[in-house]
PDB file of N, CA and C in Angstrom:
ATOM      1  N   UNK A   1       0.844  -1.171   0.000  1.00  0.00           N
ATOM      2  CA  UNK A   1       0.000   0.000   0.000  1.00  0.00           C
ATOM      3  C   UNK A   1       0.889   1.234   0.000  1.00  0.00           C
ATOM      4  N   UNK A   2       1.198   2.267  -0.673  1.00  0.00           N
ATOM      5  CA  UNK A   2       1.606   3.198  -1.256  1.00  0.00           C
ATOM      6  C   UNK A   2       0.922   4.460   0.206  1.00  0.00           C
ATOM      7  N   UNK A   3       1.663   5.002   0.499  1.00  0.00           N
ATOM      8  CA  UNK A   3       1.504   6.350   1.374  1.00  0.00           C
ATOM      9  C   UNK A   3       1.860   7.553   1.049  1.00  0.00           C
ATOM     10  N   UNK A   4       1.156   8.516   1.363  1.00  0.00           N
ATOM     11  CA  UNK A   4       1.489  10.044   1.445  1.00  0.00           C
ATOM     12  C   UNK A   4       2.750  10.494   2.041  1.00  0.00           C
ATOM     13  N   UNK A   5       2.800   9.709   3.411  1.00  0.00           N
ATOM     14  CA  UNK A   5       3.692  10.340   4.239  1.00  0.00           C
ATOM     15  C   UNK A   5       3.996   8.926   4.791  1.00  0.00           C
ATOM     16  N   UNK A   6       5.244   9.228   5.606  1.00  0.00           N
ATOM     17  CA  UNK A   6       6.452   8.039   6.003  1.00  0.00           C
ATOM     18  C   UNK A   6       6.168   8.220   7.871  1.00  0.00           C
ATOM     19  N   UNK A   7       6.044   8.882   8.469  1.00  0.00           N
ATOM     20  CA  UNK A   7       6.205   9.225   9.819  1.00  0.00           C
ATOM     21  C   UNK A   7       4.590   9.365  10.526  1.00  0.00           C
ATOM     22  N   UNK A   8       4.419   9.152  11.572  1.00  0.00           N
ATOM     23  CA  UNK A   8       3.470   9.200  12.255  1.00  0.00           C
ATOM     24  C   UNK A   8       3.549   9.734  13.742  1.00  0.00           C
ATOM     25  N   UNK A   9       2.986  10.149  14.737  1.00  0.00           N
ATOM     26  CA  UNK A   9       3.218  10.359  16.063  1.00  0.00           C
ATOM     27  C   UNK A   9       2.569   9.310  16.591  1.00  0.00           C
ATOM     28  N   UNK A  10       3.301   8.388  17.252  1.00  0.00           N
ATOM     29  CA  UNK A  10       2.568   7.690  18.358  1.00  0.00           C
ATOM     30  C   UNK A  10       2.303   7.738  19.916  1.00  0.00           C
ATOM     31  N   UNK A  11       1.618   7.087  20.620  1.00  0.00           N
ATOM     32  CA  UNK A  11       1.249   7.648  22.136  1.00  0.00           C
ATOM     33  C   UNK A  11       2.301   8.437  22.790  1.00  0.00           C
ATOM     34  N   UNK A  12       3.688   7.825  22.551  1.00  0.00           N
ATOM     35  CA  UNK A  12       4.893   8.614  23.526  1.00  0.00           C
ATOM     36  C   UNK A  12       5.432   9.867  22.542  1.00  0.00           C
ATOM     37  N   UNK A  13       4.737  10.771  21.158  1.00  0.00           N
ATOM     38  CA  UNK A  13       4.759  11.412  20.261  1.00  0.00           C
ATOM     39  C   UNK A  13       6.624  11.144  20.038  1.00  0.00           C
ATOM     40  N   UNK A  14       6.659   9.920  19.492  1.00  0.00           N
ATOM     41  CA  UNK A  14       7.955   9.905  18.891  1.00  0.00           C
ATOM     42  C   UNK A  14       7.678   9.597  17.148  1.00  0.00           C
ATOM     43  N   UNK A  15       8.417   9.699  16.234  1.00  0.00           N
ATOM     44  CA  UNK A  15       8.065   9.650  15.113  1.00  0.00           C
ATOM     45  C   UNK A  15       8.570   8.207  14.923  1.00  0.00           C
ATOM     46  N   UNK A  16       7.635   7.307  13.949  1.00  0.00           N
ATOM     47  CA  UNK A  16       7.570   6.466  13.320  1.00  0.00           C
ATOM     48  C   UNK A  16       7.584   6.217  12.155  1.00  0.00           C
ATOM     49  N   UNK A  17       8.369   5.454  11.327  1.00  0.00           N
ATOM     50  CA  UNK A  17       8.285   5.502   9.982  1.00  0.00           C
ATOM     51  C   UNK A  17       7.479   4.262   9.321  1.00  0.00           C
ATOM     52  N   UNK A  18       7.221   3.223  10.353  1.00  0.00           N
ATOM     53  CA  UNK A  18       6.666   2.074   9.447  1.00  0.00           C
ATOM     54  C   UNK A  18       4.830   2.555   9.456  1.00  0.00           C
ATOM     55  N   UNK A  19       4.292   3.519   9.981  1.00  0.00           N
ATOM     56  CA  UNK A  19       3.047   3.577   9.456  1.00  0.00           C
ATOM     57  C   UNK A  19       2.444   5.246   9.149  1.00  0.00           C
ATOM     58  N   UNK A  20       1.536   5.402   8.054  1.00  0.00           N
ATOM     59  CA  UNK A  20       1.770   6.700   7.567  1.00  0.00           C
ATOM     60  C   UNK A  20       0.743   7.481   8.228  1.00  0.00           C
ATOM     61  N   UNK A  21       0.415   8.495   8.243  1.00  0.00           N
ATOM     62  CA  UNK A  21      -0.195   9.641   8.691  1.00  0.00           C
ATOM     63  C   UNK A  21      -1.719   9.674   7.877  1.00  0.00           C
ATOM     64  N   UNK A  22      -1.307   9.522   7.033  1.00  0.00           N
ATOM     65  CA  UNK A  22      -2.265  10.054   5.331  1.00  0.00           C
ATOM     66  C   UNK A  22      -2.774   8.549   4.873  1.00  0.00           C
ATOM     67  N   UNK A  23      -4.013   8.968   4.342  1.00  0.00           N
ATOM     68  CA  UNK A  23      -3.622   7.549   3.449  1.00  0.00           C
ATOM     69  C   UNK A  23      -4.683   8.798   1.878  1.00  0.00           C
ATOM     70  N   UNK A  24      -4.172   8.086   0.826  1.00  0.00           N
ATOM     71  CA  UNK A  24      -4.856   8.458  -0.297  1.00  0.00           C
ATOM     72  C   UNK A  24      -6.128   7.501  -0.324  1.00  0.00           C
ATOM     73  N   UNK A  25      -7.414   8.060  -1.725  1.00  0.00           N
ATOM     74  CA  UNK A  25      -8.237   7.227  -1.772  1.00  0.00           C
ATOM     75  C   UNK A  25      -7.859   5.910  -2.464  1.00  0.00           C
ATOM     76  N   UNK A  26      -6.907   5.610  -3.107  1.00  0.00           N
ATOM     77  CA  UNK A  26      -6.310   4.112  -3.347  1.00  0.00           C
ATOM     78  C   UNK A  26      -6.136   3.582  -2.262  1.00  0.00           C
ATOM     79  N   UNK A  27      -5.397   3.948  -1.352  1.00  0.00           N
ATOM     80  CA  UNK A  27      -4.521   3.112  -0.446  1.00  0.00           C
ATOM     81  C   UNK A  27      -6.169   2.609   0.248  1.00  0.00           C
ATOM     82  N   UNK A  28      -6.971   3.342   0.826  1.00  0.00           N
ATOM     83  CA  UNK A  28      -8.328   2.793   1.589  1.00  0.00           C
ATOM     84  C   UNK A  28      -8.671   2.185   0.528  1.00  0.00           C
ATOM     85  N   UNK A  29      -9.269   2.006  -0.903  1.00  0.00           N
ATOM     86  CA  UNK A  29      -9.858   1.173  -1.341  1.00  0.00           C
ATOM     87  C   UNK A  29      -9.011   0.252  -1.895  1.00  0.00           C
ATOM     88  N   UNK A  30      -7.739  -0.033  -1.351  1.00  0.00           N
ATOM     89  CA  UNK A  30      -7.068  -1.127  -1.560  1.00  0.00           C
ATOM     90  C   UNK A  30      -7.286  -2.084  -0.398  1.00  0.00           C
ATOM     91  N   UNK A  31      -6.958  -1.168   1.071  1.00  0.00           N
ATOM     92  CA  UNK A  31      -7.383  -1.833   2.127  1.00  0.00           C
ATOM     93  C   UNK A  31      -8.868  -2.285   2.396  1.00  0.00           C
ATOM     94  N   UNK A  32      -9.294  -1.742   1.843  1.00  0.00           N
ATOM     95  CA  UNK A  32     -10.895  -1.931   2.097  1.00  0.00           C
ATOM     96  C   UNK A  32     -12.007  -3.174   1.137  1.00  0.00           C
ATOM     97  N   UNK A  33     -11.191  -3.077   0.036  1.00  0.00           N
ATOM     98  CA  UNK A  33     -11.696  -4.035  -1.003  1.00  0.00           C
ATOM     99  C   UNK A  33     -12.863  -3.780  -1.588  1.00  0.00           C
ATOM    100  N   UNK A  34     -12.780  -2.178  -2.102  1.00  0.00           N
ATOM    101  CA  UNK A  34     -13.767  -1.274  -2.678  1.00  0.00           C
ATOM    102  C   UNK A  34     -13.576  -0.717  -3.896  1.00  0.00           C
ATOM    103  N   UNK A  35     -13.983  -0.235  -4.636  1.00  0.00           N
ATOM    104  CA  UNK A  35     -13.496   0.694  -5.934  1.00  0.00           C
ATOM    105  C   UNK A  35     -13.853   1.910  -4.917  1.00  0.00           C
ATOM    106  N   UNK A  36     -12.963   2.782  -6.012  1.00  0.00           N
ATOM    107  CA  UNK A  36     -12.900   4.506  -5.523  1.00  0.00           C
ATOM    108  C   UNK A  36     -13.988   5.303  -5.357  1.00  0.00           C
ATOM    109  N   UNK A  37     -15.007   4.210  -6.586  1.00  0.00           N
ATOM    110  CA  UNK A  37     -15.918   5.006  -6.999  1.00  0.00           C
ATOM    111  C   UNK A  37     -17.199   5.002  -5.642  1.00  0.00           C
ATOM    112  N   UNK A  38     -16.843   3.730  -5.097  1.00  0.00           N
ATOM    113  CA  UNK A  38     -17.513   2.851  -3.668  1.00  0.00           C
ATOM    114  C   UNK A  38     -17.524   4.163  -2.707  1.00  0.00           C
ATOM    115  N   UNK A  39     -16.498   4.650  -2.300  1.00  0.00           N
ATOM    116  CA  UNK A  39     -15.712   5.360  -1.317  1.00  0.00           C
ATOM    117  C   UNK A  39     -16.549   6.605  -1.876  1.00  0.00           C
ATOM    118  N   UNK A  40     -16.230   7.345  -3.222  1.00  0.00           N
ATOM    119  CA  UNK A  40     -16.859   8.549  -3.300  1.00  0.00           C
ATOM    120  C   UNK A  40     -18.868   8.447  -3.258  1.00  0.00           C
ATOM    121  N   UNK A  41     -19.352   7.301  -3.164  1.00  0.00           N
ATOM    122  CA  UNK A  41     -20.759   7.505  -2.925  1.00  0.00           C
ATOM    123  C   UNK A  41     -20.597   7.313  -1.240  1.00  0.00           C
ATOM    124  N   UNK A  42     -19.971   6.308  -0.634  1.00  0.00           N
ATOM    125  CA  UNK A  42     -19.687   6.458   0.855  1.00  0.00           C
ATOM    126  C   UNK A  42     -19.635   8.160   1.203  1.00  0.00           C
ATOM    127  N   UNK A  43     -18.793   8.890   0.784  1.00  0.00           N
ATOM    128  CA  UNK A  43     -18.604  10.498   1.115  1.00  0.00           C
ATOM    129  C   UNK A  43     -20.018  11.089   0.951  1.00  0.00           C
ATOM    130  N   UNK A  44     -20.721  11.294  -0.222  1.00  0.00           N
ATOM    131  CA  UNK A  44     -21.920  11.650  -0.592  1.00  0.00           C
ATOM    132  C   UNK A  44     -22.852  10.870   0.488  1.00  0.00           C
ATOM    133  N   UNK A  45     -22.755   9.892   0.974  1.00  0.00           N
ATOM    134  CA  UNK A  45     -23.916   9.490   1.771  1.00  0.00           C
ATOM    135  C   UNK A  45     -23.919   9.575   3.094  1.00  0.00           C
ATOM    136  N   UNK A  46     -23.151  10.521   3.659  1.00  0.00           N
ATOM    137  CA  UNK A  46     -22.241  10.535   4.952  1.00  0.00           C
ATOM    138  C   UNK A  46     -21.899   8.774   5.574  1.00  0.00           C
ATOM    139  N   UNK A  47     -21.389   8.185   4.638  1.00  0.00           N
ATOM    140  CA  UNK A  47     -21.155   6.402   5.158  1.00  0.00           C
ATOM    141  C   UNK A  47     -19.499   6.342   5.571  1.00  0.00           C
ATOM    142  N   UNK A  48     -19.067   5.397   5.460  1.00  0.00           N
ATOM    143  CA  UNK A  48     -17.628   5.276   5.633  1.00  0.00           C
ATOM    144  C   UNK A  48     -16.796   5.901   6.622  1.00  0.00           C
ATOM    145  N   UNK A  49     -15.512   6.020   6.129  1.00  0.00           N
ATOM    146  CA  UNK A  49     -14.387   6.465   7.366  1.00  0.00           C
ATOM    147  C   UNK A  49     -14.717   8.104   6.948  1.00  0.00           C
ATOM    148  N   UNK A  50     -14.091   8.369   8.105  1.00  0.00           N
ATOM    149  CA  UNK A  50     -14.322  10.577   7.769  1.00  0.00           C
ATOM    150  C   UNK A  50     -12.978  10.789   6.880  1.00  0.00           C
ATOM    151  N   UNK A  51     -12.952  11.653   6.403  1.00  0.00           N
ATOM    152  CA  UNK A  51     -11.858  12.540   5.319  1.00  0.00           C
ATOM    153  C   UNK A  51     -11.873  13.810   5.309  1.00  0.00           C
ATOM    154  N   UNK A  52     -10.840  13.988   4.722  1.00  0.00           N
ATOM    155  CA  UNK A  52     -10.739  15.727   4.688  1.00  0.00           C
ATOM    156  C   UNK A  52     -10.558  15.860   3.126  1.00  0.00           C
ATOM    157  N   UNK A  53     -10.791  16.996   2.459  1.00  0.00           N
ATOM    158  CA  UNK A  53     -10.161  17.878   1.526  1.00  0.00           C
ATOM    159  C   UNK A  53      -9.213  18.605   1.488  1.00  0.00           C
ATOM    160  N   UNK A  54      -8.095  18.861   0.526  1.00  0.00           N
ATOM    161  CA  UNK A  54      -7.292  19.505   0.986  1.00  0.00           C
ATOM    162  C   UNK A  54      -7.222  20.981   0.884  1.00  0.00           C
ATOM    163  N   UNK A  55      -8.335  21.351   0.226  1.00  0.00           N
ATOM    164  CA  UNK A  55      -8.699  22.371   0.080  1.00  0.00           C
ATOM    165  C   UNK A  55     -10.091  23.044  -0.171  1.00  0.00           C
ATOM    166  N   UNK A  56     -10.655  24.389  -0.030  1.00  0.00           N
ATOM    167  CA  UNK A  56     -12.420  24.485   0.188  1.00  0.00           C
ATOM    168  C   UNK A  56     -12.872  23.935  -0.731  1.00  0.00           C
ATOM    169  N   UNK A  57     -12.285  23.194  -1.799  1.00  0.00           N
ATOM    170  CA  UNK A  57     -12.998  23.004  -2.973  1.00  0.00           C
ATOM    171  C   UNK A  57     -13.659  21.624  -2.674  1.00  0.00           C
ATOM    172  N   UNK A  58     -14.842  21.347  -2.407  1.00  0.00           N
ATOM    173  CA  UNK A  58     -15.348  19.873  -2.905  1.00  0.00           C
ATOM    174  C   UNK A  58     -14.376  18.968  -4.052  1.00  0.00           C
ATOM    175  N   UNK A  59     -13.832  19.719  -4.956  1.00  0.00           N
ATOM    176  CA  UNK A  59     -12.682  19.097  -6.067  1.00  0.00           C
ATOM    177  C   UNK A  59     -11.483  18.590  -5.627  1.00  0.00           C
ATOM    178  N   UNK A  60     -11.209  18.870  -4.967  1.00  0.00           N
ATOM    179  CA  UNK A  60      -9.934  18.940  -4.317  1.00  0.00           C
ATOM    180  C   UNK A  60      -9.700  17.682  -3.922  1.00  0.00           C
ATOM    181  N   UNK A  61      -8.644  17.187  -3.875  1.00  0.00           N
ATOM    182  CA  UNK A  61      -7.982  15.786  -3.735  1.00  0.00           C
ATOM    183  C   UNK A  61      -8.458  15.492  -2.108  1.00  0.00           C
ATOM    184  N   UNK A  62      -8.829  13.964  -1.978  1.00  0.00           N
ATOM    185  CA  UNK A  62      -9.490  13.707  -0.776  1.00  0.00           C
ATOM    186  C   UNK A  62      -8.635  12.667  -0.385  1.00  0.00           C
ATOM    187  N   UNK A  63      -8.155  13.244   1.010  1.00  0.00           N
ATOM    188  CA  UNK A  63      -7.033  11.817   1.690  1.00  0.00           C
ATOM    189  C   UNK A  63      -7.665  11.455   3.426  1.00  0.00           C
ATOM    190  N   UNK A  64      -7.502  10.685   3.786  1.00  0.00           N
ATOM    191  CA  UNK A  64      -8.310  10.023   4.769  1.00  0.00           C
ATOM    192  C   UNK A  64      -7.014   9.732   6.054  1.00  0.00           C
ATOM    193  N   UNK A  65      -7.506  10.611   7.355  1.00  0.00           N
ATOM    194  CA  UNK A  65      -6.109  10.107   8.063  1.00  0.00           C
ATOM    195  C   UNK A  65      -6.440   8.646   8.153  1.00  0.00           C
ATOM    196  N   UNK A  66      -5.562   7.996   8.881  1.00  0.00           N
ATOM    197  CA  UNK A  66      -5.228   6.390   9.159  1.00  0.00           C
ATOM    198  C   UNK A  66      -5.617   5.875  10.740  1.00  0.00           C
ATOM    199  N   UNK A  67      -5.319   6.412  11.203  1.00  0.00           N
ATOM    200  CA  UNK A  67      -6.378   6.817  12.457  1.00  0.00           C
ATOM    201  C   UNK A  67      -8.178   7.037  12.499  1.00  0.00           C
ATOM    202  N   UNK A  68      -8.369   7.647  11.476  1.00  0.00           N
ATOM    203  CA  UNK A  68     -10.001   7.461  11.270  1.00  0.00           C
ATOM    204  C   UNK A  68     -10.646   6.495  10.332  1.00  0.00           C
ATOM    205  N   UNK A  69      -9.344   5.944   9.445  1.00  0.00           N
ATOM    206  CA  UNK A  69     -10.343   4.564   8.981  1.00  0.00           C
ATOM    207  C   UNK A  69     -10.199   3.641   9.864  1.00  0.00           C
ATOM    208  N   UNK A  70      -8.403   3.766  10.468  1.00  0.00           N
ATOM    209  CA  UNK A  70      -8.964   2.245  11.549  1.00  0.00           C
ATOM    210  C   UNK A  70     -10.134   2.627  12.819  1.00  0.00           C
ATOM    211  N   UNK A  71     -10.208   3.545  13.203  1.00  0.00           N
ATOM    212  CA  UNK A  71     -11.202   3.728  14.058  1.00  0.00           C
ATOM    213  C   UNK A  71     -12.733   3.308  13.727  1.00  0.00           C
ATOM    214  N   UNK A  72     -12.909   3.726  12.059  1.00  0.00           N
ATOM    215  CA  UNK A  72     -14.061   3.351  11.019  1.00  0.00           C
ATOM    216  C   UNK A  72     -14.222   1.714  11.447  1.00  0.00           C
ATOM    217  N   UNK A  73     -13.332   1.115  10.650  1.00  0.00           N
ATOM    218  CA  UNK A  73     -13.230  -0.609  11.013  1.00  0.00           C
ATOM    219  C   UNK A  73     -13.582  -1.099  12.399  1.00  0.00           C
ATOM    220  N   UNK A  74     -12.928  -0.157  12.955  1.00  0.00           N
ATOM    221  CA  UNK A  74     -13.226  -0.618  14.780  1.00  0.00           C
ATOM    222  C   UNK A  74     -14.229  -0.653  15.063  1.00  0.00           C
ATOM    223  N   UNK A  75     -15.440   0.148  14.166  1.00  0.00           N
ATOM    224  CA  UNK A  75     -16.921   0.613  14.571  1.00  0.00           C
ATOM    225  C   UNK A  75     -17.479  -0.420  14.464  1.00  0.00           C
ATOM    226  N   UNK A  76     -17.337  -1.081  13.060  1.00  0.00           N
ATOM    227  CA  UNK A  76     -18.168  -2.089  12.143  1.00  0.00           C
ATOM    228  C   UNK A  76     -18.669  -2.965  13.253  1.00  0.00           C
ATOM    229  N   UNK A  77     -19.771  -3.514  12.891  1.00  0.00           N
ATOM    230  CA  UNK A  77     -20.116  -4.849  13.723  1.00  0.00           C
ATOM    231  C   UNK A  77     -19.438  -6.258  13.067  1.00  0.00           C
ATOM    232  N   UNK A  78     -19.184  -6.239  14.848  1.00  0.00           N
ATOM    233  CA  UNK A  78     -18.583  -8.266  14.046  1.00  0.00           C
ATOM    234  C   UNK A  78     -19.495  -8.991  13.873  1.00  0.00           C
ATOM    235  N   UNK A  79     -19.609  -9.902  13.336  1.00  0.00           N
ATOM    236  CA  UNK A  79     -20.369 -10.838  13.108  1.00  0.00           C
ATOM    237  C   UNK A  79     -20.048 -12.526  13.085  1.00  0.00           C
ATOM    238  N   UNK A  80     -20.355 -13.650  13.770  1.00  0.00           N
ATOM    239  CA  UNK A  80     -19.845 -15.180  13.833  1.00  0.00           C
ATOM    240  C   UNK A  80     -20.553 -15.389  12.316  1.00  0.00           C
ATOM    241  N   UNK A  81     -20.157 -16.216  11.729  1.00  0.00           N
ATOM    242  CA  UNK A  81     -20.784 -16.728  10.559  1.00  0.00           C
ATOM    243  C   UNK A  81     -21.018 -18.152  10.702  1.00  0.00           C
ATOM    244  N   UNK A  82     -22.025 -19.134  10.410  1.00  0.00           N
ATOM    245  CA  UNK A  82     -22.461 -20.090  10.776  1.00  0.00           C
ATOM    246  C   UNK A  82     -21.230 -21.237  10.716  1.00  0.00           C
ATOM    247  N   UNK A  83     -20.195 -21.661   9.878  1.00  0.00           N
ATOM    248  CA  UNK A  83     -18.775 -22.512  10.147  1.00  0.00           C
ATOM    249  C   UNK A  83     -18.054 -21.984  11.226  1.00  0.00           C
ATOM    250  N   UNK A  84     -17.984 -21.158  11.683  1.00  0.00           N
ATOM    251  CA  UNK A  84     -16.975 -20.670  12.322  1.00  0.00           C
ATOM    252  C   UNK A  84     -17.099 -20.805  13.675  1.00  0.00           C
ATOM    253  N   UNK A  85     -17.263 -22.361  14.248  1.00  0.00           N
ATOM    254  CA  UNK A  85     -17.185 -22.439  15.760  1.00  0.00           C
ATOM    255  C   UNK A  85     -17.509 -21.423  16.660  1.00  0.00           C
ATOM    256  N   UNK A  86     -18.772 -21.737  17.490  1.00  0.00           N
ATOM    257  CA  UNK A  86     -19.310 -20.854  18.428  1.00  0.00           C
ATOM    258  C   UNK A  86     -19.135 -21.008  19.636  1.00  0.00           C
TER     259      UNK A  86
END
């Protein structure tokens, strides 16, 4: 998965390089197992992880911190599926 940025702050705010700050809309719909196009009706429907713009423009290139999609994922409901030992 391809990143914006190399460094991150973690709890003791020291910088980290193995996980990024940013993620682009590829990198989430790579992780996510979505097309882009998935993600931009997610935005329009207030669904999905939160994002920013990088600028006032609705046009403007849309990157998603990494911190609010995993928080997104964290939300989801789990679910047992009927094989999967209960």
């Amino acid at each position: 998965m391809k990143s914006t940025s190399h460094t991150m702050l973690n709890d003791e705010t020291t910088v980290s390089p193995a996980r990024p700050i940013t993620m682009t809309v590829a990198d989430v719909s790579e992780l996510l197992g979505v097309k882009p196009r998935t993600l931009a009706q997610w935005r329009s429907l207030g669904k999905g992880p939160a994002y920013l713009h990088l600028s006032a423009s609705p046009r403007s290139q849309v990157l998603y911190l990494a911190v609010d999609v995993e928080a997104w994922l964290a939300s989801l409901p789990r679910r047992r599926g009927e094989n999967h030992g209960e």
